[in-house]
N, C-alpha and C. Protein backbone atom coordinates (compact mmCIF):
# COMPACT_ATOMS: atom_id res chain seq x y z
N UNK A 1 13.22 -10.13 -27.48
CA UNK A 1 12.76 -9.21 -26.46
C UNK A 1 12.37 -7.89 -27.12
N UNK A 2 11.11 -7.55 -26.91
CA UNK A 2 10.50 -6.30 -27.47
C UNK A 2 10.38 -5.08 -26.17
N UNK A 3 10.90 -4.04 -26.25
CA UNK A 3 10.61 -3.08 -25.11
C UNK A 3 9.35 -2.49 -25.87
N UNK A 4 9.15 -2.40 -24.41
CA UNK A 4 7.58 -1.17 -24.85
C UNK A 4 7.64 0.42 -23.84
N UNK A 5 7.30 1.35 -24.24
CA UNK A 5 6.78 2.54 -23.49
C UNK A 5 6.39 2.60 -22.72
N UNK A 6 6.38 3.06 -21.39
CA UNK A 6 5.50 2.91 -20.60
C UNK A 6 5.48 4.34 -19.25
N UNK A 7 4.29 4.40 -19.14
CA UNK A 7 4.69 5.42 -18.12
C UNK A 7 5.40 5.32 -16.59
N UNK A 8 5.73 3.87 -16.39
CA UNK A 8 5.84 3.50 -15.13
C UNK A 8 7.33 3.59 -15.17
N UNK A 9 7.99 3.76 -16.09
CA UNK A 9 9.13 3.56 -16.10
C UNK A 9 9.76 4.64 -15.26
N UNK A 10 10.87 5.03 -14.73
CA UNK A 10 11.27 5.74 -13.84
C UNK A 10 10.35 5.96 -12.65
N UNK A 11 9.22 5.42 -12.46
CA UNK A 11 8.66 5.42 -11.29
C UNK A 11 9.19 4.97 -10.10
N UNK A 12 8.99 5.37 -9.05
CA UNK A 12 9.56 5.07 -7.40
C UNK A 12 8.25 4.92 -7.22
N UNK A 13 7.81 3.96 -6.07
CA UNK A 13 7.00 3.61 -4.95
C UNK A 13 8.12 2.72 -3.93
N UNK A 14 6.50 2.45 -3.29
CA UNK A 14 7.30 1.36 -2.00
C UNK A 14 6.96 -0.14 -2.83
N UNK A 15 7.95 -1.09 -2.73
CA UNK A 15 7.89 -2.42 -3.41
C UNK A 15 6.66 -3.40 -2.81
N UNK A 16 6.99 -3.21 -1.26
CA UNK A 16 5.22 -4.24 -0.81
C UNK A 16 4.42 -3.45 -1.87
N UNK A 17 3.79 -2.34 -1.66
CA UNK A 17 2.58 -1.33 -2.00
C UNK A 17 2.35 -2.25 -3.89
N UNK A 18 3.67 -1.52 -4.69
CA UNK A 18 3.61 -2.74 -6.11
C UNK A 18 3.41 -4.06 -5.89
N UNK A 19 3.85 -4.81 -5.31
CA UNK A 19 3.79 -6.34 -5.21
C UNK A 19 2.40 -6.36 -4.92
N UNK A 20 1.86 -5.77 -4.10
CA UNK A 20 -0.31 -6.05 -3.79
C UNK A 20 -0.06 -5.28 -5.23
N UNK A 21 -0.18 -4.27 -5.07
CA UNK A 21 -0.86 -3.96 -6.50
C UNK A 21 -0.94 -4.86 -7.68
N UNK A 22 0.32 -4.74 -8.21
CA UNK A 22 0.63 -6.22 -8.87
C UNK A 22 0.16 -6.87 -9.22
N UNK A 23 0.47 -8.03 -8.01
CA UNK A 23 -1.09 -9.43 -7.62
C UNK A 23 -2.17 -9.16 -8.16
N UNK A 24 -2.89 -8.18 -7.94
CA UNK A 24 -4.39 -8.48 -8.36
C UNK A 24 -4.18 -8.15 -9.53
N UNK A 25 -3.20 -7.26 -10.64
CA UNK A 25 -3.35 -8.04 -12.02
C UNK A 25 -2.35 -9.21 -12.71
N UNK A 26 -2.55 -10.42 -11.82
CA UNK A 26 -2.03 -11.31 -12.22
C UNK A 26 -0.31 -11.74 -12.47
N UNK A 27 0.37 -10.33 -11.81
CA UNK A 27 2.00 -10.40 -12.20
C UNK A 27 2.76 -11.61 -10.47
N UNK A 28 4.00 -11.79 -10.70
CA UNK A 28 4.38 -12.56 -9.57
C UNK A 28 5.82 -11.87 -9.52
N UNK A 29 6.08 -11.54 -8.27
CA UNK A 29 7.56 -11.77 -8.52
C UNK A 29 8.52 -12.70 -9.16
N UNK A 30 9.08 -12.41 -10.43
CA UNK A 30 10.52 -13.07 -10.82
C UNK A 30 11.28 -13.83 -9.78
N UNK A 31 11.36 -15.08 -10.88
CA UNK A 31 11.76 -15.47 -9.48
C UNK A 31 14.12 -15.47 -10.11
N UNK A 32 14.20 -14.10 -10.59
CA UNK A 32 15.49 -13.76 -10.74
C UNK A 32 16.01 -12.63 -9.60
N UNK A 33 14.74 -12.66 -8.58
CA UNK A 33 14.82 -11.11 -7.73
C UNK A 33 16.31 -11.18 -6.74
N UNK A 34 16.77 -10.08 -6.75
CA UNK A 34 17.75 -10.37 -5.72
C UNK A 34 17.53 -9.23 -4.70
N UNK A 35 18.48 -9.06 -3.86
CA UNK A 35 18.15 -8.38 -2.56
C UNK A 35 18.10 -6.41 -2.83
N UNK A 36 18.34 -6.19 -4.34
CA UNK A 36 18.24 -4.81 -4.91
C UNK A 36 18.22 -4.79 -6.47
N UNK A 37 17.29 -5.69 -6.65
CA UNK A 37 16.67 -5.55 -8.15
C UNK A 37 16.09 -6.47 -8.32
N UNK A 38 14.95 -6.48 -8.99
CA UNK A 38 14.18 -7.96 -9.48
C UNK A 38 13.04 -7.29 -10.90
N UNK A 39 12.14 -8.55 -11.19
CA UNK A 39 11.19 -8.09 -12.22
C UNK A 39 9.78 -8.64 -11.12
N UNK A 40 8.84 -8.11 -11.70
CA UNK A 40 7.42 -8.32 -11.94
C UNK A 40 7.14 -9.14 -13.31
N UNK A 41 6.51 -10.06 -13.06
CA UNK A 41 6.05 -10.89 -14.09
C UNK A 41 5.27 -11.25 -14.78
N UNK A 42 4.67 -11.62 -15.91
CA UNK A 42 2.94 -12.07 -15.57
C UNK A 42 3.43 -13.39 -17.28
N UNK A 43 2.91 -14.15 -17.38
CA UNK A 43 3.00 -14.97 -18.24
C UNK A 43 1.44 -14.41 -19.29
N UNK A 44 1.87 -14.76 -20.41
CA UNK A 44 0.75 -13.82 -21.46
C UNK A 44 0.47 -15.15 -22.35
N UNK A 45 0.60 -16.66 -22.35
CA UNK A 45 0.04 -17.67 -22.65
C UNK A 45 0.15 -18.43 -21.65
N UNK A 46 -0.72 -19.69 -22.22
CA UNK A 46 -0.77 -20.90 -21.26
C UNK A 46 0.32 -21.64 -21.14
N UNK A 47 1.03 -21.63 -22.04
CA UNK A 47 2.62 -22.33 -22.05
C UNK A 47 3.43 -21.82 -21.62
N UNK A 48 3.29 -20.57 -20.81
CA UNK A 48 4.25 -19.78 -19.87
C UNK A 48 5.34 -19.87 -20.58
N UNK A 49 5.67 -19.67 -21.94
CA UNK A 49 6.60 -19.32 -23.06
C UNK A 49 6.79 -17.49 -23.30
N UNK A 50 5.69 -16.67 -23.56
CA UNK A 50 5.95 -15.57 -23.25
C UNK A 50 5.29 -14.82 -22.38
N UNK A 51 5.80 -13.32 -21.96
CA UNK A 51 6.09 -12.91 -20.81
C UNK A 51 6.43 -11.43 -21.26
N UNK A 52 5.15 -11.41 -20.05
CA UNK A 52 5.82 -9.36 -19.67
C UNK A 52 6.46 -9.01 -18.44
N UNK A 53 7.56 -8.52 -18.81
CA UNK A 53 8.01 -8.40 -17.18
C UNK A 53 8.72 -6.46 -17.50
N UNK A 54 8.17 -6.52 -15.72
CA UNK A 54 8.86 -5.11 -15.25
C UNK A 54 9.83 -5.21 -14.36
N UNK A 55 10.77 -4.56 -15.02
CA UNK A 55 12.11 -4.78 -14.22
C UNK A 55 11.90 -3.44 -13.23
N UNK A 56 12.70 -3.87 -11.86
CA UNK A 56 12.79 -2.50 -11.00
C UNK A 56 14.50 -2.78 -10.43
N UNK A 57 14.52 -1.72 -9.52
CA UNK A 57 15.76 -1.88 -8.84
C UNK A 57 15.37 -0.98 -7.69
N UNK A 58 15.87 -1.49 -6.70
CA UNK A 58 15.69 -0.60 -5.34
C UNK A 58 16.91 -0.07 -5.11
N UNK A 59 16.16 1.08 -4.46
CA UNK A 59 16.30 2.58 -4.20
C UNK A 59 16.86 2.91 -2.94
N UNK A 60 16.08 2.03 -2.06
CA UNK A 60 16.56 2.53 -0.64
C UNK A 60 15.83 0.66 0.61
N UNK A 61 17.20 0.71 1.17
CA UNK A 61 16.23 -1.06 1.91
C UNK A 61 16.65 -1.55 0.70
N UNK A 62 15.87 -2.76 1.09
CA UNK A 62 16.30 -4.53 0.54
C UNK A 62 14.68 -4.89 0.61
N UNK A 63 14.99 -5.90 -0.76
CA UNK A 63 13.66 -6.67 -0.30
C UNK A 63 13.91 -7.88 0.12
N UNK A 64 12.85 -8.49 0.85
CA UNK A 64 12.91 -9.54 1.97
C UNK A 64 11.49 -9.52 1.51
N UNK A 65 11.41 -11.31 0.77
CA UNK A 65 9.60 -11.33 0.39
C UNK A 65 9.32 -12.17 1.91
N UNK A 66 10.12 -12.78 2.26
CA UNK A 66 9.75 -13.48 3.79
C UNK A 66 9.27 -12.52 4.86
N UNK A 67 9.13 -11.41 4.79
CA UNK A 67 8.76 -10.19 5.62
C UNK A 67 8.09 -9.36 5.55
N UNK A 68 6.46 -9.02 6.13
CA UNK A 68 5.83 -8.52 5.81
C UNK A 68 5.81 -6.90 5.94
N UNK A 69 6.87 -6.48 6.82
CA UNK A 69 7.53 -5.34 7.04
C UNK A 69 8.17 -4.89 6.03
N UNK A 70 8.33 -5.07 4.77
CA UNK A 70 9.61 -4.94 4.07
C UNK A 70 9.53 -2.97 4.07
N UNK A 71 10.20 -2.83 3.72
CA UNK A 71 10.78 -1.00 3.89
C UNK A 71 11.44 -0.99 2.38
N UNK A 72 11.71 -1.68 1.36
CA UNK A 72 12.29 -0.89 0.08
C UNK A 72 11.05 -0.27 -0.23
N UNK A 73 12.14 0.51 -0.97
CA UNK A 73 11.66 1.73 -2.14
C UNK A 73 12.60 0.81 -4.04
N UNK A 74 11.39 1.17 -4.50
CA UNK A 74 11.85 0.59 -5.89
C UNK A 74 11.79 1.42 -7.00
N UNK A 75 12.34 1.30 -8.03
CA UNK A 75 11.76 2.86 -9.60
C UNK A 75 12.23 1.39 -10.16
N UNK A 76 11.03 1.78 -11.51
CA UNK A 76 10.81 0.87 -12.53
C UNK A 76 11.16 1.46 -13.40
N UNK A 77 12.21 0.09 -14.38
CA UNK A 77 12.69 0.68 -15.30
C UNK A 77 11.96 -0.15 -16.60
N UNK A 78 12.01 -0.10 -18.10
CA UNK A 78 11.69 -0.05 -19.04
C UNK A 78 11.26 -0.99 -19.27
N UNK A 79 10.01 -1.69 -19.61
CA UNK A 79 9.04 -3.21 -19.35
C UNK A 79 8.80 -3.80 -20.93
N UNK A 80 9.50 -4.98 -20.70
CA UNK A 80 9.43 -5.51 -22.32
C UNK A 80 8.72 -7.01 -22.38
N UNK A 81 8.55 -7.26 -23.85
CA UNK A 81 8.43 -8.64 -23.70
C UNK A 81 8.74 -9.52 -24.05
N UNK A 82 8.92 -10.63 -23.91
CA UNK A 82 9.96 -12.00 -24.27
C UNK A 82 9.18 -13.11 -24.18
N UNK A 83 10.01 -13.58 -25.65
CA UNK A 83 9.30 -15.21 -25.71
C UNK A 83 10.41 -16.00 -25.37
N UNK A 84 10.32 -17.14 -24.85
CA UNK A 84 11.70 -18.49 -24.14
C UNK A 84 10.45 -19.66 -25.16
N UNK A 85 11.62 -19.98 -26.14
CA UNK A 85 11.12 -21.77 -26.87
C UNK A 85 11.79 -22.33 -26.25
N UNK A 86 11.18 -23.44 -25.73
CA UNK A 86 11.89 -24.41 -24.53
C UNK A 86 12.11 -25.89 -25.69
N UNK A 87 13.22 -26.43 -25.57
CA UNK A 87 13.03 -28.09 -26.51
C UNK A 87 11.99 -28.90 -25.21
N UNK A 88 11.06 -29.44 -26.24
CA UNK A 88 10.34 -29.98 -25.15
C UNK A 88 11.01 -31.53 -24.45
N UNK A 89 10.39 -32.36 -23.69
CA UNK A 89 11.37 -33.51 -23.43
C UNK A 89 12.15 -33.14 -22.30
N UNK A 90 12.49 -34.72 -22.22
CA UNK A 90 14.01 -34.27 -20.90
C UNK A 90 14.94 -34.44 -21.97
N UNK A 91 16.26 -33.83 -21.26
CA UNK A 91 17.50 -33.78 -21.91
C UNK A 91 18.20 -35.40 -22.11
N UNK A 92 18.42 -35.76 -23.46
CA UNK A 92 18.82 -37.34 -23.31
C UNK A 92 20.01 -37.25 -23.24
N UNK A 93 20.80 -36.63 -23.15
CA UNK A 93 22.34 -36.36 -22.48
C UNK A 93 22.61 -35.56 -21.27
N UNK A 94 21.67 -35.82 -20.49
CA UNK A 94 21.55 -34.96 -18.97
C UNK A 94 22.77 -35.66 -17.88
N UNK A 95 23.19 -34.84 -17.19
CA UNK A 95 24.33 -35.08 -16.99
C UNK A 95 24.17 -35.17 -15.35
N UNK A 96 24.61 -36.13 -14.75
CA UNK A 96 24.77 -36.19 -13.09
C UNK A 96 25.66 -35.18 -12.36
N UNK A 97 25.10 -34.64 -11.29
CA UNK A 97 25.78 -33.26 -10.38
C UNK A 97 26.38 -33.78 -8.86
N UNK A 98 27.22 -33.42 -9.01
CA UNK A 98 28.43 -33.59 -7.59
C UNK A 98 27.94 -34.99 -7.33
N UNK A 99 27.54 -35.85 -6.57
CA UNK A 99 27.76 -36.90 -5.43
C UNK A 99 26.76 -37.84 -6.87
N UNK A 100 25.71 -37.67 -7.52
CA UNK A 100 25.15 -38.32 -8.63
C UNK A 100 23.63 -38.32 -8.26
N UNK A 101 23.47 -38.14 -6.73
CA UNK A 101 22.27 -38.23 -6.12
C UNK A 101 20.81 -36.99 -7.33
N UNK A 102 21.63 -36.03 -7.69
CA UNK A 102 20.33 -35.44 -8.72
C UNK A 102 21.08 -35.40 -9.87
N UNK A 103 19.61 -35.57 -10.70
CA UNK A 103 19.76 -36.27 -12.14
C UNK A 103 19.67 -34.56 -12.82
N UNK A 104 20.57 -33.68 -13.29
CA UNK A 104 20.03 -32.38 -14.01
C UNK A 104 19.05 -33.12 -15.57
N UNK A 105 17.78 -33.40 -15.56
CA UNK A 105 16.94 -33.86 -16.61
C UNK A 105 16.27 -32.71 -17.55
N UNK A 106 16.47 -31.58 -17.37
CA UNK A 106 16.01 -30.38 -18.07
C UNK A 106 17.17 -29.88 -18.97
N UNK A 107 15.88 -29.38 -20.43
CA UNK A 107 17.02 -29.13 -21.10
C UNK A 107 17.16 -27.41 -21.29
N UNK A 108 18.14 -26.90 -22.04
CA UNK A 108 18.48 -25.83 -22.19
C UNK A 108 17.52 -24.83 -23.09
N UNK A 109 16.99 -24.29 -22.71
CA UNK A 109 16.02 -23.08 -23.84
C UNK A 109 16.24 -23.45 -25.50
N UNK A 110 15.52 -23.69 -26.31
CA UNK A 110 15.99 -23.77 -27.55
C UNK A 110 16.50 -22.83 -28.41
N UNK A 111 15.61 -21.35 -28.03
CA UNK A 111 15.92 -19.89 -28.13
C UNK A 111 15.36 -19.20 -27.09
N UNK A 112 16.08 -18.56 -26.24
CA UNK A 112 15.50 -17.90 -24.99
C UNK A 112 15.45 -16.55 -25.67
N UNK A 113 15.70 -16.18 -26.68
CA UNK A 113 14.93 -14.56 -26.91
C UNK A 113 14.56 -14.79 -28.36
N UNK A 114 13.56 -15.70 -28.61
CA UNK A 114 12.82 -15.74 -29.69
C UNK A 114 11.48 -14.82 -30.10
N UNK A 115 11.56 -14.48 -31.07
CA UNK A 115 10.77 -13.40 -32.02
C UNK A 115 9.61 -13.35 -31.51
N UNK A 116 8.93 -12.32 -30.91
CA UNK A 116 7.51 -12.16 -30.31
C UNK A 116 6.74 -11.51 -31.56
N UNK A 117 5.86 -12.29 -31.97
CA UNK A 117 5.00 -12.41 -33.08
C UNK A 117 3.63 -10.83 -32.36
N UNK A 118 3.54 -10.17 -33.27
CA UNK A 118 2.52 -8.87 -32.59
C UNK A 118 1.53 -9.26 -32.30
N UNK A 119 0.70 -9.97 -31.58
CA UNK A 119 -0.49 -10.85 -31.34
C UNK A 119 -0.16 -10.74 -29.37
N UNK A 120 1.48 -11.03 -29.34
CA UNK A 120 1.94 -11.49 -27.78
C UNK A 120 2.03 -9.92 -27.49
N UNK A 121 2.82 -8.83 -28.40
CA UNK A 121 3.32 -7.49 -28.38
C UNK A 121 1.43 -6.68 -27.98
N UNK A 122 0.88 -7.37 -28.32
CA UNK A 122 -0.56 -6.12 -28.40
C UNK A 122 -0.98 -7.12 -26.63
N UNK A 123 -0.82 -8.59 -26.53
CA UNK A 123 -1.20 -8.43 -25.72
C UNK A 123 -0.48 -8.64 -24.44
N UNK A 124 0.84 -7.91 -24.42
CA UNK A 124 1.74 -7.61 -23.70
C UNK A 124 0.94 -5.92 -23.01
N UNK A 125 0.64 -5.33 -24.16
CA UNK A 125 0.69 -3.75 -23.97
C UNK A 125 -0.99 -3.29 -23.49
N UNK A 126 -1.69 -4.71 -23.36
CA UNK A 126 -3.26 -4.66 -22.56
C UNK A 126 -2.25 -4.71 -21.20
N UNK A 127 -1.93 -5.68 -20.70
CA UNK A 127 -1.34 -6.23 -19.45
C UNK A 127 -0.56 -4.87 -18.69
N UNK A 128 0.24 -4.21 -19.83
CA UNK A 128 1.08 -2.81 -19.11
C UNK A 128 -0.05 -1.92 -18.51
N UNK A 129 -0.62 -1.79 -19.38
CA UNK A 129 -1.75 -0.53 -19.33
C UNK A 129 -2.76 -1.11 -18.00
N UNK A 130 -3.07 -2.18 -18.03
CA UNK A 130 -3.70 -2.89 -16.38
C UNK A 130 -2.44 -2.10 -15.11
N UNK A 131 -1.20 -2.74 -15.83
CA UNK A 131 -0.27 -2.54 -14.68
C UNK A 131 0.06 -0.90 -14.12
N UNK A 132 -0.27 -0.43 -15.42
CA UNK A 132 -0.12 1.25 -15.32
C UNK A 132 -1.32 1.90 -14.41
N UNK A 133 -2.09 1.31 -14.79
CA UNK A 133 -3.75 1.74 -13.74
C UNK A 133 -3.33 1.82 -12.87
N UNK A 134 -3.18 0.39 -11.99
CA UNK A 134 -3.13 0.33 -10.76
C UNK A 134 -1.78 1.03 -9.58
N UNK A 135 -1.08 0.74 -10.58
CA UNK A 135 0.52 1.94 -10.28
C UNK A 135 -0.12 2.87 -9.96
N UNK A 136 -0.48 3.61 -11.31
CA UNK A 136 -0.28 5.25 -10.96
C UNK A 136 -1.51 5.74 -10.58
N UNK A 137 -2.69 4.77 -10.11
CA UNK A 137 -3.75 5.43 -9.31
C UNK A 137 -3.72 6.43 -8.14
């Protein structure tokens, strides 16, 4: 995980207002969001291996993505980037859960904070600078 600079960081808005903004450059909500903190996302290859994400935390309200009303307030904190090496394959020692009915067939990250080569870092810091536009317009 590489942090980067950014001006958005300590920023407050309203979280709908970021989430459109967002969207149109390609970020999604994390799907780690909980009801007073989550990230912004955007995948920076085709193998959805690495990743820029902006973490926020709300301020005031909850978010509720089921609601087009939502009322948080969010400030963004410090936006880095991360590579996840996944073992490819299903897991050949995958193990059956409660009653046996699902098969857990996925395996475990091979390195979930593996070395972001400066190629992902430069084009992590195009993607911020999109994300910074549209923020702080």
């Amino acid at each position: 995980m590489i942090a980067l600079r950014s001006d958005i960081e300590f920023t407050e808005c309203e979280f709908a207002e970021a989430k459109e903004k967002l969207e149109r450059e390609q970020f999604t909500l994390g799907g780690n969001w909980d009801y007073d903190r989550g990230t912004f996302d955007r995948y920076l290859d085709d193998e959805r291996k690495v990743w820029l994400r902006l973490p926020f935390e709300v301020i005031t309200g909850s978010i509720d993505v089921d609601r087009a009303d939502n009322n948080a307030s969010i400030k963004f904190g410090t936006p880095f980037v991360l590579k996840h090496l996944y073992q490819e394959g299903n897991d050949e020692e995958a193990t059956v859960r409660l009653a046996g009915s699902v098969f857990d067939q996925f395996q475990s990250p091979a390195d979930p904070d593996a070395r972001v080569e400066a190629v992902w870092i430069d084009k992590a810091k195009h993607a911020l600078a999109a994300a910074e536009h549209v923020l702080l317009a």
